[in-house]
C-alpha atoms as a PDB file:
ATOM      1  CA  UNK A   1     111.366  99.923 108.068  1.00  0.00           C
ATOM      2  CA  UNK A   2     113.933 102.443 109.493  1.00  0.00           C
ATOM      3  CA  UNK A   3     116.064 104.802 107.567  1.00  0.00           C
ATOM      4  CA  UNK A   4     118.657 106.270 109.457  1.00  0.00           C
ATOM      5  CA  UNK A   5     118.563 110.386 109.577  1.00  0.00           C
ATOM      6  CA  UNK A   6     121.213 110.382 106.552  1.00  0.00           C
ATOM      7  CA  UNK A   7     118.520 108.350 104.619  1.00  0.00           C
ATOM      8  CA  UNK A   8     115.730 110.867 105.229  1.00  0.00           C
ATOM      9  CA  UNK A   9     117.816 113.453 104.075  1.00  0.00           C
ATOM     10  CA  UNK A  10     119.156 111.665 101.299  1.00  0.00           C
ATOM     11  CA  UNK A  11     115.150 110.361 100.352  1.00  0.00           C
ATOM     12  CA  UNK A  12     114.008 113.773 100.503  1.00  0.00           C
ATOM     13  CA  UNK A  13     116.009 115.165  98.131  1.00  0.00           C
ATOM     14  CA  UNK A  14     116.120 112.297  95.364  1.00  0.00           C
ATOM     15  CA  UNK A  15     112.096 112.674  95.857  1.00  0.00           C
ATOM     16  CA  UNK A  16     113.183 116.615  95.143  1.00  0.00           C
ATOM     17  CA  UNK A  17     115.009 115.582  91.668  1.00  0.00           C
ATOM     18  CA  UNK A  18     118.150 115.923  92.704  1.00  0.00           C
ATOM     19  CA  UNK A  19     121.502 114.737  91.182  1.00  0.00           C
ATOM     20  CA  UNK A  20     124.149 112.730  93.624  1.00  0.00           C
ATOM     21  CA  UNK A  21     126.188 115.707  93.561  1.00  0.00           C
ATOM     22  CA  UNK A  22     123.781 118.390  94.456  1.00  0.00           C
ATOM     23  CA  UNK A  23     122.931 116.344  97.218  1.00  0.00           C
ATOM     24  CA  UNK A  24     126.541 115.805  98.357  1.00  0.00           C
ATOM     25  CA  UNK A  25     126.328 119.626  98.208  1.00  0.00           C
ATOM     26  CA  UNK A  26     123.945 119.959 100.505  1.00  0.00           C
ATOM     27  CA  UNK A  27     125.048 117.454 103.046  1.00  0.00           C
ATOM     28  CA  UNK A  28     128.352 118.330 102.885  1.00  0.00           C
ATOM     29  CA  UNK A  29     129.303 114.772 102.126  1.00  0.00           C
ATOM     30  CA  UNK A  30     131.070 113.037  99.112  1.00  0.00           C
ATOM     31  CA  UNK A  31     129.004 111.631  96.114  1.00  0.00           C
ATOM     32  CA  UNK A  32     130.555 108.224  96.575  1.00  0.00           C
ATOM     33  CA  UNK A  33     128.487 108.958 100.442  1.00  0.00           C
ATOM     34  CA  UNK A  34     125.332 109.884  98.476  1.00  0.00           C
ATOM     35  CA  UNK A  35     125.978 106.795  95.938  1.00  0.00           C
ATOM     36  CA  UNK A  36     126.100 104.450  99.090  1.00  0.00           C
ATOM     37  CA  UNK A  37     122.899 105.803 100.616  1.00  0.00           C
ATOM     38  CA  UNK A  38     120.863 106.270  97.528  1.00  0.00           C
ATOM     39  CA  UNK A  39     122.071 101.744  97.151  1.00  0.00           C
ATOM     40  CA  UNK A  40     120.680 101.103 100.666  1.00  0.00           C
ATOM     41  CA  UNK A  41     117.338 103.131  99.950  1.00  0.00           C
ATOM     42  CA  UNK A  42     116.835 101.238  96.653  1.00  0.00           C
ATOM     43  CA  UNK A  43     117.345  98.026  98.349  1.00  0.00           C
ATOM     44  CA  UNK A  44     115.165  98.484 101.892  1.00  0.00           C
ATOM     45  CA  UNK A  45     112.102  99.999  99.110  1.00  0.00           C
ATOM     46  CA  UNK A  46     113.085  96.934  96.997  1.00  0.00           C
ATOM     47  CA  UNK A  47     113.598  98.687  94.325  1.00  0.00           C
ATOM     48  CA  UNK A  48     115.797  99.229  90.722  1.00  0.00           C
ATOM     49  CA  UNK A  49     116.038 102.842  90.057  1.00  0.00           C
ATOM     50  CA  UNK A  50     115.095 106.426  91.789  1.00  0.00           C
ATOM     51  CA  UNK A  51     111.814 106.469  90.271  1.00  0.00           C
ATOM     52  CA  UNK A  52     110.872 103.291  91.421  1.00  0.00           C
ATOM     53  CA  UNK A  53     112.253 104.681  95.214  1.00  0.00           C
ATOM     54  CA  UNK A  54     109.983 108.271  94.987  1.00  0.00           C
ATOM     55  CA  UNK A  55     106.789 105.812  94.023  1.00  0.00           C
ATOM     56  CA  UNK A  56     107.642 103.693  96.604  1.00  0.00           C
ATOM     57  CA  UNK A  57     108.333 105.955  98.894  1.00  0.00           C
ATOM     58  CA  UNK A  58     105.221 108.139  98.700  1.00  0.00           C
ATOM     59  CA  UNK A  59     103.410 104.791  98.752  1.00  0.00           C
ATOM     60  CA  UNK A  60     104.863 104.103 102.268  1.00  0.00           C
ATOM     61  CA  UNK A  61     103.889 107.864 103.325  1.00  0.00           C
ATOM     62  CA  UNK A  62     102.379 108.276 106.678  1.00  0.00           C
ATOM     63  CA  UNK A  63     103.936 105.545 107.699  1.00  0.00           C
ATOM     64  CA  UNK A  64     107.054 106.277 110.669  1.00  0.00           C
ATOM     65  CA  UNK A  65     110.180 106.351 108.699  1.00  0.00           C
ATOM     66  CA  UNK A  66     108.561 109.210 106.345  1.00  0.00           C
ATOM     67  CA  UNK A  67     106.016 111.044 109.005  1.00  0.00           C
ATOM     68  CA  UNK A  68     108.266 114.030 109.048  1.00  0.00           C
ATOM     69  CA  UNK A  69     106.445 116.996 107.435  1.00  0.00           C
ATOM     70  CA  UNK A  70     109.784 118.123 105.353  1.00  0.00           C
ATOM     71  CA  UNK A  71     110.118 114.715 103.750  1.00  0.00           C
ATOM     72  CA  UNK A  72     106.147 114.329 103.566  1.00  0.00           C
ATOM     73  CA  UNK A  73     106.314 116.982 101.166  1.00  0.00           C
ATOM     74  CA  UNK A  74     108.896 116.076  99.502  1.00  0.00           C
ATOM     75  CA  UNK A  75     107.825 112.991  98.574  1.00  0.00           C
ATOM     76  CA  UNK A  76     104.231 114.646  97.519  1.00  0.00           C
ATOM     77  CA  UNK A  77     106.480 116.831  95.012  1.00  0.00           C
ATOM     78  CA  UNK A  78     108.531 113.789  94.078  1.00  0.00           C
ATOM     79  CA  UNK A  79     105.222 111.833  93.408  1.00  0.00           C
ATOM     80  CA  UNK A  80     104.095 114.659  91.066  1.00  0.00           C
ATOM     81  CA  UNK A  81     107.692 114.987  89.515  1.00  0.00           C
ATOM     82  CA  UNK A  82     106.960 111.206  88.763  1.00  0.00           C
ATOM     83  CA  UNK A  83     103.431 111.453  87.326  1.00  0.00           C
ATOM     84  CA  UNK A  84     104.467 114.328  84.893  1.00  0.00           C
ATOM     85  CA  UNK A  85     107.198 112.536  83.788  1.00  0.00           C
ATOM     86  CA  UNK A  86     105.108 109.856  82.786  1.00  0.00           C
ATOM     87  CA  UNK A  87     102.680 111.689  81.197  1.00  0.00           C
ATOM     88  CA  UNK A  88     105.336 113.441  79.251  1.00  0.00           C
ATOM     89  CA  UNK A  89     106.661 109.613  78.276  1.00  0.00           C
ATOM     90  CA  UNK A  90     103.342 108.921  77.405  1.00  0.00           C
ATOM     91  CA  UNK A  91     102.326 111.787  74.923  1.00  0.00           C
ATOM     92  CA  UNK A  92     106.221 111.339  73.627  1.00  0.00           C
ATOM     93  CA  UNK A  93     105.013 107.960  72.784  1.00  0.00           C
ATOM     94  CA  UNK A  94     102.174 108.904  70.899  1.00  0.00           C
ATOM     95  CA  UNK A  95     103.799 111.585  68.983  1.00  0.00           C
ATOM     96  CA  UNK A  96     106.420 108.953  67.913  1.00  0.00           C
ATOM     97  CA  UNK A  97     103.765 106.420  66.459  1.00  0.00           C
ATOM     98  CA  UNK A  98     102.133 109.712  65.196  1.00  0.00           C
ATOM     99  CA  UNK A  99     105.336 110.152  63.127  1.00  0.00           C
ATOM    100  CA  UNK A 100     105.466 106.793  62.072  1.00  0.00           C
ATOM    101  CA  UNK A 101     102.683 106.387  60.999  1.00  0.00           C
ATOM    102  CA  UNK A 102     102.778 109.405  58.529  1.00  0.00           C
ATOM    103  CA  UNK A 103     106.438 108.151  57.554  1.00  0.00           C
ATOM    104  CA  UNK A 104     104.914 104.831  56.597  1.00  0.00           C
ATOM    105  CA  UNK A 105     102.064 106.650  54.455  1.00  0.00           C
ATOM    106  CA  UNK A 106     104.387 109.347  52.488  1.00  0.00           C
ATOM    107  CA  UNK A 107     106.536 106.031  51.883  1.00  0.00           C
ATOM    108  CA  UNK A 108     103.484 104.476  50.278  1.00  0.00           C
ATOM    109  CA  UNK A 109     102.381 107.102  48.348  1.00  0.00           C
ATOM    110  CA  UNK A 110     105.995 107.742  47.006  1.00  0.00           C
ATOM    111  CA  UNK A 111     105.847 104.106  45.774  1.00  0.00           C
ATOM    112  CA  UNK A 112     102.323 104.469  43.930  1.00  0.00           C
ATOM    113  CA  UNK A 113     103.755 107.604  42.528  1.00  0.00           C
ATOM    114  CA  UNK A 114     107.292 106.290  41.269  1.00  0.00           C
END
């Protein structure tokens, strides 16, 4: 796969976290630019979202179009962006049935007592 230079800047810094406009700020180019770049990324990864393009990136890693050392790490950082975002999903998950669960129980006891 190739990614143009634009790309590899524009892939390093949504691996990086950041929004279409602080990467327009960076690049010095419009966010409608960034918009159109971030769409051709997403669709050489084969991909539906930026997540999806940071795993798939840093699954790719090593490989030529991401063997720049800048962008290497970037995409390390992105992958561990990713992962503790998940795990943060994850444990908000469990709090949520957590809560639930103890809604559903005062709920029952209210009804035995009333």
């Amino acid at each position: 796969m190739h990614l143009t230079p634009r790309e590899q800047e524009t892939l390093q810094r949504v691996c990086l976290g950041q929004s279409n406009k602080a990467i327009a700020t960076d690049l010095r180019i419009s966010e409608q630019a960034v918009k159109a770049h971030v769409s051709r990324l997403l669709a050489k990864f084969s991909v539906h979202n930026r997540a999806g393009l940071v795993a798939a990136a840093t699954a790719h890693r090593g490989r030529p179009h991401v063997a720049d050392a800048d962008l290497g790490a970037a995409l390390m950082r992105g992958r561990r962006l990713f992962d503790e975002q998940q795990r943060l999903v994850q444990r908000a998950y469990g709090q949520l049935h957590e809560l639930n669960r103890i809604q559903r129980a005062m709920a029952g006891q209210a009804r035995r007592a009333g």
